[in-house]
C-alpha atoms as a PDB file:
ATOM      1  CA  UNK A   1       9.880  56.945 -13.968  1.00  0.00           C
ATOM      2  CA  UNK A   2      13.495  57.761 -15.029  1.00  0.00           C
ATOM      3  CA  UNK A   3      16.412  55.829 -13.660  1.00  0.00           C
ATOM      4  CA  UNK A   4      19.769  53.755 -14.576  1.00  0.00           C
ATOM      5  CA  UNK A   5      20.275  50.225 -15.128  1.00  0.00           C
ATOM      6  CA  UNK A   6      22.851  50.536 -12.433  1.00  0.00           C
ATOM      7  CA  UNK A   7      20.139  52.498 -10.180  1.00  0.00           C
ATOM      8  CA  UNK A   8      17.870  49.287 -10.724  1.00  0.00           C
ATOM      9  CA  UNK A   9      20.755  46.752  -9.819  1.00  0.00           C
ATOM     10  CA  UNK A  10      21.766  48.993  -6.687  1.00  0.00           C
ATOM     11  CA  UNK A  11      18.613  49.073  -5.283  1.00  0.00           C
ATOM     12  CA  UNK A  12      17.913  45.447  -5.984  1.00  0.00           C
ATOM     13  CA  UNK A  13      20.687  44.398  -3.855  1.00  0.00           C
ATOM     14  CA  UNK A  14      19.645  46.818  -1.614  1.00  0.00           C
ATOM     15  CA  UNK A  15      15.849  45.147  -1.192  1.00  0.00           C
ATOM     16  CA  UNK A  16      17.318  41.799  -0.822  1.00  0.00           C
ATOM     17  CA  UNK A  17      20.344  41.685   1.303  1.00  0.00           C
ATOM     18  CA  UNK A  18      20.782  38.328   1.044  1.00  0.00           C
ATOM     19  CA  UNK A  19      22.333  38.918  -2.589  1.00  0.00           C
ATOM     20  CA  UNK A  20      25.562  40.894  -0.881  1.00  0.00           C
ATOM     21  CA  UNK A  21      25.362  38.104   2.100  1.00  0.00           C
ATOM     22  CA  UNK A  22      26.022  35.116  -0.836  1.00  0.00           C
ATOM     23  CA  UNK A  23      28.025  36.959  -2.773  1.00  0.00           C
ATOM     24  CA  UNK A  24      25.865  36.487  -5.685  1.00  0.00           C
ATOM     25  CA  UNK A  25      26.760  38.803  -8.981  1.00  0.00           C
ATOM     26  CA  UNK A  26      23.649  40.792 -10.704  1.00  0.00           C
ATOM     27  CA  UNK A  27      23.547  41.866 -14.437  1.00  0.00           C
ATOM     28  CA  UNK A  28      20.744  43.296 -15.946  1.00  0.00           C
ATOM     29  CA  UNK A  29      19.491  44.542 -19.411  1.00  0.00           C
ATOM     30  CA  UNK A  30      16.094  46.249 -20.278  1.00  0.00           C
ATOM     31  CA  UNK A  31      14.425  44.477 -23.134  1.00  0.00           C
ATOM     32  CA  UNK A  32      12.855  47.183 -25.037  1.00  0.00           C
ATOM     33  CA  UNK A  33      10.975  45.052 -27.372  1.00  0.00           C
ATOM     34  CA  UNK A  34       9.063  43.090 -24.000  1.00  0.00           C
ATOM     35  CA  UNK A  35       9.262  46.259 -21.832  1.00  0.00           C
ATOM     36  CA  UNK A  36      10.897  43.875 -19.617  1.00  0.00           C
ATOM     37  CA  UNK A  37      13.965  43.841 -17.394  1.00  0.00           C
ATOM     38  CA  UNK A  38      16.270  41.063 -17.684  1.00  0.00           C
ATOM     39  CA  UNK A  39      18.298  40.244 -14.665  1.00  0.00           C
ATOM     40  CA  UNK A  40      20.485  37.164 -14.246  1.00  0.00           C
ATOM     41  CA  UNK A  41      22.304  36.083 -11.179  1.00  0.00           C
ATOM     42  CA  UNK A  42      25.435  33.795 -10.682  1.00  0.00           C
ATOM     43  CA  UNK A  43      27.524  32.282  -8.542  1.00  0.00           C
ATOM     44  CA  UNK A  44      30.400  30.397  -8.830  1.00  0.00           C
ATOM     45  CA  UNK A  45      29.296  28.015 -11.662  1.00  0.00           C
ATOM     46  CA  UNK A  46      25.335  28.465 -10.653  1.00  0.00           C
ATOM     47  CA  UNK A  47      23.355  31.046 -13.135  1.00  0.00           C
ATOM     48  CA  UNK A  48      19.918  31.818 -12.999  1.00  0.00           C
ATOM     49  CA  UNK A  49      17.949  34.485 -15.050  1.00  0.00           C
ATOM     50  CA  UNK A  50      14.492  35.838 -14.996  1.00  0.00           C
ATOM     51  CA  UNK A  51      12.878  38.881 -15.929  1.00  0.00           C
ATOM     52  CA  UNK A  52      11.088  41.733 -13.668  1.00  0.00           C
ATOM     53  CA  UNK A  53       8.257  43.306 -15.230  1.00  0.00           C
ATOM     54  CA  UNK A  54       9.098  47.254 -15.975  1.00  0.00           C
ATOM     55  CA  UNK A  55       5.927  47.999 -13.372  1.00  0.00           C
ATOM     56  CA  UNK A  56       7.643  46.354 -11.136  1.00  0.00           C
ATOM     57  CA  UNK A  57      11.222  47.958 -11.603  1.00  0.00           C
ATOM     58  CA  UNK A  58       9.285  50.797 -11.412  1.00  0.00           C
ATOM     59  CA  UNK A  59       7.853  49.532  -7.604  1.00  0.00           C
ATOM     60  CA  UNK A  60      11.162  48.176  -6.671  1.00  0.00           C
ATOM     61  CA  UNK A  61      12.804  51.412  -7.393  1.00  0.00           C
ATOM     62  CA  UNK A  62       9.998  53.280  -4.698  1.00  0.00           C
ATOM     63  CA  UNK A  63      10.840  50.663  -2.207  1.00  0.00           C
ATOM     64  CA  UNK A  64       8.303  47.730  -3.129  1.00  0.00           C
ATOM     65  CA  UNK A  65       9.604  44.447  -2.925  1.00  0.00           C
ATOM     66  CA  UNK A  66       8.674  42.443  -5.813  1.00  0.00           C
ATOM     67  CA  UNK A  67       7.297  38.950  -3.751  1.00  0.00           C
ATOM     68  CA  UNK A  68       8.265  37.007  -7.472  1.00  0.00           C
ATOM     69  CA  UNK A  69      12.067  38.002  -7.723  1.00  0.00           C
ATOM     70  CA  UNK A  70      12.140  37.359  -4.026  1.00  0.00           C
ATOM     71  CA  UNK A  71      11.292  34.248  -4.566  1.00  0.00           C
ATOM     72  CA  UNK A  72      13.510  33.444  -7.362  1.00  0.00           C
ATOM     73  CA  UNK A  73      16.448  34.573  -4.957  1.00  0.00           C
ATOM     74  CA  UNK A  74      15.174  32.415  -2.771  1.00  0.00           C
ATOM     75  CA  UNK A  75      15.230  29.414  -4.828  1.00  0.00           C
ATOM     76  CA  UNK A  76      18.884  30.147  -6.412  1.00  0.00           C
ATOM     77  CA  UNK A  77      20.358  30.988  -3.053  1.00  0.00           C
ATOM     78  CA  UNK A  78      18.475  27.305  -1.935  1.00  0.00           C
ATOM     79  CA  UNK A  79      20.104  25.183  -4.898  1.00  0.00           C
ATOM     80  CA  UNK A  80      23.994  25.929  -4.332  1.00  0.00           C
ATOM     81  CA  UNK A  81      23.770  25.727  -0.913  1.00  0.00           C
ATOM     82  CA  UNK A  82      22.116  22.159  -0.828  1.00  0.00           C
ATOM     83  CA  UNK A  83      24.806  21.050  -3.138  1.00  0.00           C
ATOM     84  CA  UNK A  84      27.468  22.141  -0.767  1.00  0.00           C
END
């Protein structure tokens, strides 16, 4: 499956509104070596990065939520609101 870094980002925002909501920035980079997307998240001071497995891009790109970056949102958007 063919499709842009930018593609990837879009649609992950799309997937998990609550990105946009929290005004959260995404960056991404495929890591050719690990097959492996590399997406990190920040806001304000807060950064978090994981990775997203390229099958799972691939899922997330045909409108499969990927229940492990979910979570991971999840969890960032949890620790800079409790330090409010």
């Amino acid at each position: 499956m063919g499709y842009t870094n930018v593609a990837l980002k879009d649609k992950i925002r799309e997937m998990y509104p609550e990105i946009v909501r929290h005004d959260i920035s995404v960056s991404l980079d495929f890591d050719r070596a690990k097959k492996t997307y590399l997406v990190k998240f920040t806001k304000d001071n807060h950064e978090l990065t994981t990775h997203i497995e390229k099958k799972d891009a691939d899922e997330c790109m045909d409108g499969i939520k990927c229940v492990y970056l979910g979570i991971q949102i999840g969890q960032f958007i949890n620790n800079f609101e409790e330090r409010k």
